[in-house]
Protein backbone atom coordinates (compact mmCIF):
# COMPACT_ATOMS: atom_id res chain seq x y z
CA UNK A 1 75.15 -33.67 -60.64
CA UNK A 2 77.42 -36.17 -61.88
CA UNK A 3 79.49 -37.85 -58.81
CA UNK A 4 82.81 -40.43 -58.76
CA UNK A 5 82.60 -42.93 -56.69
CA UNK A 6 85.77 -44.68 -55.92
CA UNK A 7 87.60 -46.78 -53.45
CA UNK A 8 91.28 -48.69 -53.51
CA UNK A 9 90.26 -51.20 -55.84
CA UNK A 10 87.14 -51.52 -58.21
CA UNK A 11 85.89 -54.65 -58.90
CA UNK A 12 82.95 -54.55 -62.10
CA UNK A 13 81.67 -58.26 -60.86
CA UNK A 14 82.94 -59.45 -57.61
CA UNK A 15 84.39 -62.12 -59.64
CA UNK A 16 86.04 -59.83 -61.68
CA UNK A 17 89.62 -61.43 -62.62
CA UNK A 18 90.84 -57.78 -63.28
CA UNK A 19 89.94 -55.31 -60.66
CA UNK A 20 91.30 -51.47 -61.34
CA UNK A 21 93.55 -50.39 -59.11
CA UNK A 22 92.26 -46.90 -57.24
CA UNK A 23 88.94 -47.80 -59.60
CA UNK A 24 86.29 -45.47 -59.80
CA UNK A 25 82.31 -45.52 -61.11
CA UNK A 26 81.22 -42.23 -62.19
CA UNK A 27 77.29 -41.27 -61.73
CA UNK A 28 74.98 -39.40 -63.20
CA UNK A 29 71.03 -39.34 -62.18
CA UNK A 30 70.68 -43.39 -62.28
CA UNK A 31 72.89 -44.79 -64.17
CA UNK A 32 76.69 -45.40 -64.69
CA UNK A 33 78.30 -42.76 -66.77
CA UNK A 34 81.53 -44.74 -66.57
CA UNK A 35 84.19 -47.16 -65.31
CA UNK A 36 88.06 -46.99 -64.81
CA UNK A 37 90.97 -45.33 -62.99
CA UNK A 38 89.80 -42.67 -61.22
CA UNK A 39 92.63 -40.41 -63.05
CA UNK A 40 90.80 -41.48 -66.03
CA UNK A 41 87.15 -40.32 -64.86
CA UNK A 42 88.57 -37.33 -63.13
CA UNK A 43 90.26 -36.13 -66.78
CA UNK A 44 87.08 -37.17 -68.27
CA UNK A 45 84.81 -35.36 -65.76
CA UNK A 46 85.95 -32.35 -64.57
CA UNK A 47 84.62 -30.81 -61.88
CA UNK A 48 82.46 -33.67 -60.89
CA UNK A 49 81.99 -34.64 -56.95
CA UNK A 50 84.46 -36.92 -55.94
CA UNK A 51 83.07 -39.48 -53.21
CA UNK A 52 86.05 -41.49 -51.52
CA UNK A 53 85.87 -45.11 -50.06
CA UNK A 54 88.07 -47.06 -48.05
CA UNK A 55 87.67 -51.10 -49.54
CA UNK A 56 86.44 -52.59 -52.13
CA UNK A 57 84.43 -50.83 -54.32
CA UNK A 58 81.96 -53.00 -56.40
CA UNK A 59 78.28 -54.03 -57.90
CA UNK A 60 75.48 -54.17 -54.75
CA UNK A 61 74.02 -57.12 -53.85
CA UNK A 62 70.56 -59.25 -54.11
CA UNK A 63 70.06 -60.52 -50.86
CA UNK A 64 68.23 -63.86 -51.24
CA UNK A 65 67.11 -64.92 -47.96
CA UNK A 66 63.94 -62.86 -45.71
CA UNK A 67 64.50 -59.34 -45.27
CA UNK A 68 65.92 -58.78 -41.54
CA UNK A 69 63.95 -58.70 -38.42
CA UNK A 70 62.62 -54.92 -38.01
CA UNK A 71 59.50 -52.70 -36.32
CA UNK A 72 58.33 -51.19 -39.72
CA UNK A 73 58.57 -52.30 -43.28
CA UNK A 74 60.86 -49.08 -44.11
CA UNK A 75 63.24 -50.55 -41.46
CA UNK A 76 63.41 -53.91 -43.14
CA UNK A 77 64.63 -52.43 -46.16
CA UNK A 78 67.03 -50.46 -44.90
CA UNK A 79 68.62 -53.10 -42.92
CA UNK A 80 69.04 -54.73 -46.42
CA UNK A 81 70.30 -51.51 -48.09
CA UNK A 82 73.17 -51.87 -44.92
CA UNK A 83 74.37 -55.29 -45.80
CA UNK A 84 75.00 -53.68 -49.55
CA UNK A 85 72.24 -55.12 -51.01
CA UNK A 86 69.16 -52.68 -53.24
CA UNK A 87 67.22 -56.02 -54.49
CA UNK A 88 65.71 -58.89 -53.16
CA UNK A 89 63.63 -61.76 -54.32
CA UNK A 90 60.23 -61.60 -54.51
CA UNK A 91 59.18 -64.80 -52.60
CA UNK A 92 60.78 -63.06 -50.04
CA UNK A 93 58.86 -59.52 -49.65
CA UNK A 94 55.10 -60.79 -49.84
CA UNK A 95 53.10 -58.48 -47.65
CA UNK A 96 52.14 -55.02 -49.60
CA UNK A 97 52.75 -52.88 -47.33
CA UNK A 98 56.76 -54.51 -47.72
CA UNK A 99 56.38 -54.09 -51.48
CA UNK A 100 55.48 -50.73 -51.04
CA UNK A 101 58.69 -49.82 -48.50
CA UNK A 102 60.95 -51.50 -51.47
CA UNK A 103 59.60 -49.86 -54.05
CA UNK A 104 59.84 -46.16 -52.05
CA UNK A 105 63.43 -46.80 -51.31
CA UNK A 106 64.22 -48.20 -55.05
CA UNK A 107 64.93 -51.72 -53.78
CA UNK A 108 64.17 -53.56 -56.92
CA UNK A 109 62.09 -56.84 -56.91
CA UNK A 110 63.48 -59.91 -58.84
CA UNK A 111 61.95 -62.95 -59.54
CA UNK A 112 65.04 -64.96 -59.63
CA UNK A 113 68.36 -64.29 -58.51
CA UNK A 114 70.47 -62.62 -61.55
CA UNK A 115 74.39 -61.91 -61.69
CA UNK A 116 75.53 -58.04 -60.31
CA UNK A 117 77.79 -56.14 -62.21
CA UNK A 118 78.81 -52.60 -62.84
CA UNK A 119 77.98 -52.01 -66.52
CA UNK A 120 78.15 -48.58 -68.90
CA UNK A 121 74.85 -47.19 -69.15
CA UNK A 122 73.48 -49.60 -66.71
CA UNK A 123 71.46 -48.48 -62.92
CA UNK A 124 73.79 -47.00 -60.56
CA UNK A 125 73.92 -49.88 -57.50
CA UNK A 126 76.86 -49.73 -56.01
CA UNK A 127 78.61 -51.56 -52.90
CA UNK A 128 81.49 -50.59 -50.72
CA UNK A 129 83.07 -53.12 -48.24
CA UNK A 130 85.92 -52.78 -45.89
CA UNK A 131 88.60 -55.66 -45.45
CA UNK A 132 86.69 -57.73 -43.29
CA UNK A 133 83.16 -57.61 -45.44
CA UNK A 134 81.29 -55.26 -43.44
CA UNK A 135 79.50 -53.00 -45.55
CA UNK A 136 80.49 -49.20 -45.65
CA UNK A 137 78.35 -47.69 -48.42
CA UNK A 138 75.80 -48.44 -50.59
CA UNK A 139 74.26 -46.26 -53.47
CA UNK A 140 70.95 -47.77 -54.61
CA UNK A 141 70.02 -46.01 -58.40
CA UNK A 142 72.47 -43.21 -58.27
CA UNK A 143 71.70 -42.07 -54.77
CA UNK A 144 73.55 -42.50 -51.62
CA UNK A 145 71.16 -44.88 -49.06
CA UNK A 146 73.80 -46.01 -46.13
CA UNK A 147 76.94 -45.00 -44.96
CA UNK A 148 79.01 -46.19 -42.16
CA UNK A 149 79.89 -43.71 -39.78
């Protein structure tokens, strides 16, 4: 099912010099069907699921430090998946069974830090943040993994 994601303002690469005003990212399986106004995708898409933010909607993170403090592997990587983030360096998960918890929850595995960005045809990892940075959704390959209650 092909879903819209969108939020006040959409921002491709959070140093994106032009962010789209009520922006929207619209979804289908894993990947990025397609950027712009949500008018636009809504014209475009008919009919599609439309999932409404309140932020900054924008690429998800790599978080580069240790994976948080948790009881089980599966609860490190969610508290990761919180902060907005679906990868993480790989110096940084190096017991299996952590490896194995990533992989399960699609947290992909880099070997060096790369540059996020929303991109046509690209995976579906998405970010939403409120006005003071917290984190209020995250979609990690085209599904939904946190929201903020």
């Amino acid at each position: 099912m092909l879903t819209i994601h969108t939020a006040g303002v959409l921002r491709r690469a959070w140093d994106d010099s032009e962010p789209v005003k009520d922006g929207a990212v619209a979804v289908e399986g894993v990947l990025v069907a397609a950027t712009g106004s949500l008018a636009e995708l809504q014209e475009r898409f008919p009919g599609a699921r439309v999932r409404r933010w309140p932020g900054v909607l924008g690429p998800a993170l790599v978080h580069e430090g240790p994976l948080p403090d948790a009881p089980t592997p599966r609860e490190r990587v969610h508290a990761v998946l919180k902060r907005g983030a679906v990868a993480v360096l790989e110096e940084f998960v190096d017991a299996p069974e952590l490896r194995v918890a990533a992989e399960r929850n699609g947290l992909v595995v880099l070997s060096r830090d790369r540059l996020a960005a929303i991109v046509d045809g690209g995976r579906a990892d998405l970010a939403v943040f409120d006005e003071d940075g917290a984190c209020v959704a995250t979609v990690c390959a085209g599904r939904l993994v946190h929201r903020r209650r």
